[in-house]
C-alpha atoms as a PDB file:
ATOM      1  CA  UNK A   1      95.516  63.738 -93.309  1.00  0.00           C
ATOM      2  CA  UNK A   2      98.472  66.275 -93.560  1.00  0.00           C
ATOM      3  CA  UNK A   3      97.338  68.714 -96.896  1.00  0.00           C
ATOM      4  CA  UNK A   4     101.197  67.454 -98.239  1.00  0.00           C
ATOM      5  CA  UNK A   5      99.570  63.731 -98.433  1.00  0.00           C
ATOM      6  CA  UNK A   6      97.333  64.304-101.228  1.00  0.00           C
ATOM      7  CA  UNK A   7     100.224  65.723-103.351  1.00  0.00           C
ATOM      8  CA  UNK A   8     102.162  62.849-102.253  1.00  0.00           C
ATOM      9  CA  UNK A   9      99.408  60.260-103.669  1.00  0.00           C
ATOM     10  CA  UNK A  10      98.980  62.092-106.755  1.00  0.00           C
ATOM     11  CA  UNK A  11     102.438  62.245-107.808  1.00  0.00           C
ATOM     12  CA  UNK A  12     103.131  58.736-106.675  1.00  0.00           C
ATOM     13  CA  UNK A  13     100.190  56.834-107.351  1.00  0.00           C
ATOM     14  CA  UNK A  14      98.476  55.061-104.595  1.00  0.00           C
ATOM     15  CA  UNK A  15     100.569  53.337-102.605  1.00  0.00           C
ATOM     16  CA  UNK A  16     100.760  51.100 -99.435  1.00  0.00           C
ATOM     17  CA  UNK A  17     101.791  53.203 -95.835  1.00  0.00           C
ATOM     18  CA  UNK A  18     105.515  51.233 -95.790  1.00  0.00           C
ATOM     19  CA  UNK A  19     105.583  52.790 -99.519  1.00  0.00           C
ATOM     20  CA  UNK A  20     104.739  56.276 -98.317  1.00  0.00           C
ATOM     21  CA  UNK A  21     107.276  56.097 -95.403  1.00  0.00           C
ATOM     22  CA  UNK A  22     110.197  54.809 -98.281  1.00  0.00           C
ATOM     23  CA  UNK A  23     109.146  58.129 -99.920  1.00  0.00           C
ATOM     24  CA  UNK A  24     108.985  60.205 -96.845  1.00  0.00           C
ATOM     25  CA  UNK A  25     112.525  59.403 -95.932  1.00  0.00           C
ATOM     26  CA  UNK A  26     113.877  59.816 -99.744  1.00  0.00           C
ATOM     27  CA  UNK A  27     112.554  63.404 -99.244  1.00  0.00           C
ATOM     28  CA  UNK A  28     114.576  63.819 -96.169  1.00  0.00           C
ATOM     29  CA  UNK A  29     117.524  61.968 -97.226  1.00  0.00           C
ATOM     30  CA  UNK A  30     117.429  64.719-100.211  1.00  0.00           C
ATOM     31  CA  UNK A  31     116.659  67.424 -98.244  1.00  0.00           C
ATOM     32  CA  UNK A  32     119.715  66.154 -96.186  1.00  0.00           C
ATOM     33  CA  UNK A  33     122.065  66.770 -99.520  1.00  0.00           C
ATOM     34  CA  UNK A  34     120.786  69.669-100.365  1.00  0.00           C
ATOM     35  CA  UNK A  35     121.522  70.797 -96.902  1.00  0.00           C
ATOM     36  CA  UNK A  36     125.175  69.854 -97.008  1.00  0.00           C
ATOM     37  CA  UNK A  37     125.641  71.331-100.188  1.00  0.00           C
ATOM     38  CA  UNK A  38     124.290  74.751 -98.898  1.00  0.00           C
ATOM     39  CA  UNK A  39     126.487  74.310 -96.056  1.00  0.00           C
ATOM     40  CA  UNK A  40     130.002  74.093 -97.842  1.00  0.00           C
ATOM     41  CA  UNK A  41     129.143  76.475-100.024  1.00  0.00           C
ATOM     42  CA  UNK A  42     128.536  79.054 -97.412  1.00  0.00           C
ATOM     43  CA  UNK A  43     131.523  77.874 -96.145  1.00  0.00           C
ATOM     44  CA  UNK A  44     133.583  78.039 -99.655  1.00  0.00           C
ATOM     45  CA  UNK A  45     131.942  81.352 -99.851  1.00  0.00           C
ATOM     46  CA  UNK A  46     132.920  82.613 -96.422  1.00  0.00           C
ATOM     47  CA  UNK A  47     137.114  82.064 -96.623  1.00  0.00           C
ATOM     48  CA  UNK A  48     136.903  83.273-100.284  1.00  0.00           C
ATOM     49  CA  UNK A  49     134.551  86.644 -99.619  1.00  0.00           C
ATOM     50  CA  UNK A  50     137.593  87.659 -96.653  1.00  0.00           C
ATOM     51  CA  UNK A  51     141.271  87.862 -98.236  1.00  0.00           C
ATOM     52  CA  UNK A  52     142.218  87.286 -94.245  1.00  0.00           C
ATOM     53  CA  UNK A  53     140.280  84.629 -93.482  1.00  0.00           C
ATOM     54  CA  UNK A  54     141.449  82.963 -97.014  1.00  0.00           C
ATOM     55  CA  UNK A  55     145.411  83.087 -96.199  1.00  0.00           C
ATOM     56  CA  UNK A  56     144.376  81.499 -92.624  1.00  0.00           C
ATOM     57  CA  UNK A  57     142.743  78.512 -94.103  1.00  0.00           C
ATOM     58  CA  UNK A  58     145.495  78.133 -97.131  1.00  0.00           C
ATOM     59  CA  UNK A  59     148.142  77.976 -93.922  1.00  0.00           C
ATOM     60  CA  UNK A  60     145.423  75.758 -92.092  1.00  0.00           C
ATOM     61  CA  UNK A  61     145.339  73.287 -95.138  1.00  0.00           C
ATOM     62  CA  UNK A  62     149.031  73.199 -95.437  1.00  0.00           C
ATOM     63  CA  UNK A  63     149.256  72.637 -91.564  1.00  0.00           C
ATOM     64  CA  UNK A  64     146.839  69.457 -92.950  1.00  0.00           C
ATOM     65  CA  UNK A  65     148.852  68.408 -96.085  1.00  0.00           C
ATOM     66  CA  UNK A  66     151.858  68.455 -93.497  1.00  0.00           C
ATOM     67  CA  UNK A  67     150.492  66.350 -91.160  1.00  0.00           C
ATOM     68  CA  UNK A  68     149.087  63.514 -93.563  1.00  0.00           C
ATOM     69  CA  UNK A  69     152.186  63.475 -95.156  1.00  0.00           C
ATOM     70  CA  UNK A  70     153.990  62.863 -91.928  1.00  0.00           C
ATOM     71  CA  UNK A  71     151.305  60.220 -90.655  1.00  0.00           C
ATOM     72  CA  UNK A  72     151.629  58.200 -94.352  1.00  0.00           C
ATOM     73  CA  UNK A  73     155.362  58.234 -93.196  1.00  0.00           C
ATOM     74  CA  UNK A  74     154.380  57.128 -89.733  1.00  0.00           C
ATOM     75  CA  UNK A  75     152.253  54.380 -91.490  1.00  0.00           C
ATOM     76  CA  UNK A  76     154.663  53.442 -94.201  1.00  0.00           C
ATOM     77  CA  UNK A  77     157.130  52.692 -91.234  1.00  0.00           C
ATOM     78  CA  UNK A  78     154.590  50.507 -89.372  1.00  0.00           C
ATOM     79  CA  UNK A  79     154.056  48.647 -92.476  1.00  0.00           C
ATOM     80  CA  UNK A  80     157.471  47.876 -92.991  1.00  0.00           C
ATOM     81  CA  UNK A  81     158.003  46.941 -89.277  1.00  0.00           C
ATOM     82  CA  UNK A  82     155.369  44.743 -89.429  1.00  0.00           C
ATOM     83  CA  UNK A  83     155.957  42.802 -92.090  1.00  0.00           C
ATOM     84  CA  UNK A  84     159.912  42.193 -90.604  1.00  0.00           C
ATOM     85  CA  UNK A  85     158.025  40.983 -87.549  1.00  0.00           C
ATOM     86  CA  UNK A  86     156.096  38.748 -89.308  1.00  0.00           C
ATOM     87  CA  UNK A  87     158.061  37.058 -91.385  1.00  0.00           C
ATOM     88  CA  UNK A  88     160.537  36.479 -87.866  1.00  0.00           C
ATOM     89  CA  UNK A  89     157.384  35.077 -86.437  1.00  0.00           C
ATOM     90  CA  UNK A  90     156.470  32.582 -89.707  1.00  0.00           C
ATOM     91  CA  UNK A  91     160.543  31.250 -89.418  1.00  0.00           C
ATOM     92  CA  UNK A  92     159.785  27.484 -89.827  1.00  0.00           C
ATOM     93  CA  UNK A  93     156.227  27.484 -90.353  1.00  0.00           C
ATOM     94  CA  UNK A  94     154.305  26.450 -93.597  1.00  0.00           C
ATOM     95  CA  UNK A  95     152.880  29.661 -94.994  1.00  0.00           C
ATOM     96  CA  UNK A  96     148.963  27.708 -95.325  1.00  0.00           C
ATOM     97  CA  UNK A  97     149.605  26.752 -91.765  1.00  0.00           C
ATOM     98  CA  UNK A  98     149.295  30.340 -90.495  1.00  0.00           C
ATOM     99  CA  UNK A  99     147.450  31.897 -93.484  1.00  0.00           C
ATOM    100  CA  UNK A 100     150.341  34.290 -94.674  1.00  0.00           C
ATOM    101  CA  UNK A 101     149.348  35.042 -98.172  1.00  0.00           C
ATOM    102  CA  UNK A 102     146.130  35.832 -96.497  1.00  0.00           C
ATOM    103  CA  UNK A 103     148.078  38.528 -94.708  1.00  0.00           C
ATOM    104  CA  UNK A 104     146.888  41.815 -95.783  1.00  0.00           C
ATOM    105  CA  UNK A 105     151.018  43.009 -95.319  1.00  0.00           C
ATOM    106  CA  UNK A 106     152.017  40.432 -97.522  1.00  0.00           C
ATOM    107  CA  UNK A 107     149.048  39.823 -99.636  1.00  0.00           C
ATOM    108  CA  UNK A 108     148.826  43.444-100.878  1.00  0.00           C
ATOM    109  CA  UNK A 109     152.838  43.751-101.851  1.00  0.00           C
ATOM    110  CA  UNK A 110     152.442  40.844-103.894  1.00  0.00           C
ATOM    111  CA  UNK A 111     149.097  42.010-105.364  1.00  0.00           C
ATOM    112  CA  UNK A 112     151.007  44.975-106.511  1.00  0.00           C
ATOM    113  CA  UNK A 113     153.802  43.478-107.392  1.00  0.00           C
ATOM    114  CA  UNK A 114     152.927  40.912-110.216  1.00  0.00           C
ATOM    115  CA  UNK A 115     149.673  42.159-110.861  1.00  0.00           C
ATOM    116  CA  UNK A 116     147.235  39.617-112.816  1.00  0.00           C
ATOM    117  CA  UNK A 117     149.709  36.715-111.752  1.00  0.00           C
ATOM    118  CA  UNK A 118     149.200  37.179-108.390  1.00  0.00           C
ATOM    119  CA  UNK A 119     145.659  35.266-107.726  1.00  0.00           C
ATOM    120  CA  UNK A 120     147.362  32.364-110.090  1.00  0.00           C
ATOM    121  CA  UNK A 121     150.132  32.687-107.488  1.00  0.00           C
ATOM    122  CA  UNK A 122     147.545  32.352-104.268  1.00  0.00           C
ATOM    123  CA  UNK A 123     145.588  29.565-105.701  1.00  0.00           C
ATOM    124  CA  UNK A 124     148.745  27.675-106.873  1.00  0.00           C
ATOM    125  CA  UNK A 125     150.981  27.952-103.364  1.00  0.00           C
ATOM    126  CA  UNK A 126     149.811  24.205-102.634  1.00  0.00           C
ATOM    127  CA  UNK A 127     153.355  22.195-101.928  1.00  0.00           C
ATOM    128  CA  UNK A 128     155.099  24.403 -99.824  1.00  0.00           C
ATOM    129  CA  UNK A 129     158.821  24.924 -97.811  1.00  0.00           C
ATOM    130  CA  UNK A 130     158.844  26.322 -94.554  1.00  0.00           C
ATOM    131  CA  UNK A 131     159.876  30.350 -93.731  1.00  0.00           C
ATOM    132  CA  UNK A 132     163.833  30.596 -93.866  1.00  0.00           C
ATOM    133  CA  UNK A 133     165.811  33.186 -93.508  1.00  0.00           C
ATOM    134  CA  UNK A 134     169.595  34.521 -93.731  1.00  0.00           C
ATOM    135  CA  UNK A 135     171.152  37.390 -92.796  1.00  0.00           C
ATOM    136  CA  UNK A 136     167.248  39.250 -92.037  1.00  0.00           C
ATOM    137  CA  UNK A 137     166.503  37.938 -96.044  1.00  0.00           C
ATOM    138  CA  UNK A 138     163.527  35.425 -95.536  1.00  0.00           C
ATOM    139  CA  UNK A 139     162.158  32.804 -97.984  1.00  0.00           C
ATOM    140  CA  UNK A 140     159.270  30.716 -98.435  1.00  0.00           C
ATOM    141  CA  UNK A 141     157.903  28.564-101.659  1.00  0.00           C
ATOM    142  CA  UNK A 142     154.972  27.117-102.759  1.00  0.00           C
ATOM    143  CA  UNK A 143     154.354  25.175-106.141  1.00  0.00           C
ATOM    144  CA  UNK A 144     151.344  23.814-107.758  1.00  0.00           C
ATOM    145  CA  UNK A 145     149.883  20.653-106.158  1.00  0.00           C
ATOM    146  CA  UNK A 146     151.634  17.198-107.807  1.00  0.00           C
ATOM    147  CA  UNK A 147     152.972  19.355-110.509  1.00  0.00           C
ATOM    148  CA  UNK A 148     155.508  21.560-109.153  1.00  0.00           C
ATOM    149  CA  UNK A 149     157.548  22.053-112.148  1.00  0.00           C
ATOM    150  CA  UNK A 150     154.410  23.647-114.155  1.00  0.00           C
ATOM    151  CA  UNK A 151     154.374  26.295-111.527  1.00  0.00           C
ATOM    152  CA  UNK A 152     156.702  26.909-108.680  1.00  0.00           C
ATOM    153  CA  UNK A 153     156.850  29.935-106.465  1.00  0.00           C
ATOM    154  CA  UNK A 154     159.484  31.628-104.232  1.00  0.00           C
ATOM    155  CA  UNK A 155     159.156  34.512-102.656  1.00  0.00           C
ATOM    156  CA  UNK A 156     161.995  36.543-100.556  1.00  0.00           C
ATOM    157  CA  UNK A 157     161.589  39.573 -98.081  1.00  0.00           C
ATOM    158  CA  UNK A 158     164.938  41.446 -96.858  1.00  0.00           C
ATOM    159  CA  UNK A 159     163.539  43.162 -93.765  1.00  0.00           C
ATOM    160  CA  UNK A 160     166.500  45.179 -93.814  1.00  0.00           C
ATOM    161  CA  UNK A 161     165.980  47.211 -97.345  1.00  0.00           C
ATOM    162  CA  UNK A 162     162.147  46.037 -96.868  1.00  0.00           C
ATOM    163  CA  UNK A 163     162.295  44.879-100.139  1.00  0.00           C
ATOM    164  CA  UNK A 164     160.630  42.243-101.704  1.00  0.00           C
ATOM    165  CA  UNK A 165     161.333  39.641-104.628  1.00  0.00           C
ATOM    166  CA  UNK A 166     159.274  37.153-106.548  1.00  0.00           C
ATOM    167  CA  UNK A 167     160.261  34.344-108.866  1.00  0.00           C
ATOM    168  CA  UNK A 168     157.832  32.672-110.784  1.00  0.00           C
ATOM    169  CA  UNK A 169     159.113  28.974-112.398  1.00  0.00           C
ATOM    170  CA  UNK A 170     156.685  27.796-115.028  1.00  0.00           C
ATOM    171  CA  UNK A 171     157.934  24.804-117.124  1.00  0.00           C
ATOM    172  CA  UNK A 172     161.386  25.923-116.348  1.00  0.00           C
ATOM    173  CA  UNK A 173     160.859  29.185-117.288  1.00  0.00           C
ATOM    174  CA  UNK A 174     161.880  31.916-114.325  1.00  0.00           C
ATOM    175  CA  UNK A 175     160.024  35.221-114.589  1.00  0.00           C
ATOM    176  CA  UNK A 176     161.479  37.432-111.477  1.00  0.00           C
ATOM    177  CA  UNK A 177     159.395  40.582-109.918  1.00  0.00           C
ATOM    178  CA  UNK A 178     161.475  43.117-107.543  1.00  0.00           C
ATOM    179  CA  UNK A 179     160.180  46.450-105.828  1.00  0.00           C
ATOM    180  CA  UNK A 180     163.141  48.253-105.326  1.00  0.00           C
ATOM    181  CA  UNK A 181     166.072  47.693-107.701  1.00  0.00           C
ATOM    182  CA  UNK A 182     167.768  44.109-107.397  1.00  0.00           C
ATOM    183  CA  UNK A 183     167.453  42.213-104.224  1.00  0.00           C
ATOM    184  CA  UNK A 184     170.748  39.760-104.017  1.00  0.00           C
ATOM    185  CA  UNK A 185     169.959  36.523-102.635  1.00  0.00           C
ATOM    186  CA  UNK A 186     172.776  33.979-101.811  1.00  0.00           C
ATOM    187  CA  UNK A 187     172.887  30.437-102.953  1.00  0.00           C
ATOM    188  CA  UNK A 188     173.249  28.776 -99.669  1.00  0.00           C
ATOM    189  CA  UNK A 189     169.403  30.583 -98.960  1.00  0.00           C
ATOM    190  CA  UNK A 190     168.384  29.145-102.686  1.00  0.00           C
ATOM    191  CA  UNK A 191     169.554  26.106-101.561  1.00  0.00           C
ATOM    192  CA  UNK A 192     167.676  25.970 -98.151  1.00  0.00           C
END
């Protein structure tokens, strides 16, 4: 036996071999951190000990900051284009039927959008309307199962300002959620 294992036992008690290997890798799994921390320090310490070498990694790190901001652009974009595409693709289908409030695009707009309403919303989207759209302004509804009146929703995307809009009808009471300023919708897509 290693002259470590005797330590080992007294500090730990006597345990079973699968118990001595959990506390062998513990130890190297901490050794591990401590490893990594010793490594950015050196690091940390390194650009900050050479006034040089510290201008060249502030212009490296902006180089970085540029370059995320331009790919969260990039991304932002793709978001947007995918949602447009779609809603073109749910035109005439039941939103249940292809699992669009499932969608992570749409799901997480209208998570952020009305907040604490929105798993009400999900779980309520029972008797629905099919995608419609007008003029690149889509709309779908979805109301509460033999009681639509107690809680009706309708939601609208205009994949031109990517904007979206949701109207909540409880009891005959509207409460309306927008992202960006007012998005118009006309009656003739109400009425569809």
């Amino acid at each position: 036996m290693n002259d470590q294992w005797p330590e080992v036992i007294n500090r730990y008690g006597k345990a079973s071999v699968p118990n001595l290997y959990l506390i062998i890798v513990i130890k190297i799994l901490n050794m591990k951190k401590v490893m990594n921390l010793l490594l950015c320090g050196a690091v940390v310490c390194g650009f900050a000990s050479c006034g040089n070498q510290t201008k060249k990694a502030e212009a490296l790190m902006d180089s970085a900051k540029n370059s995320v901001e331009s790919m969260a652009g990039a991304v932002d974009s793709v978001a947007q284009k995918g949602l447009a595409e779609l809603m073109k693709e749910s035109e005439g289908k039941y939103a249940q039927e292809i699992g669009l409030l499932d969608n992570p695009l749409l799901k997480g707009r209208l998570e952020a959008l009305t907040k604490d309403l929105a798993p009400e919303i999900i779980k309520n989207f029972n008797t629905q309307t099919p995608v419609v759209s007008e003029d690149g302004i889509f709309k779908f509804s979805g109301g509460k199962a033999h009681e639509v009146p107690a809680f009706n929703t309708t939601i609208y995307y205009d994949s031109n300002s990517d904007n979206m809009r949701v109207d909540v009808e409880r009891n005959g009471k509207v409460q309306t959620f927008v992202e960006k300023g007012d998005l118009k919708v006309s009656d003739a897509l109400k009425q569809k």
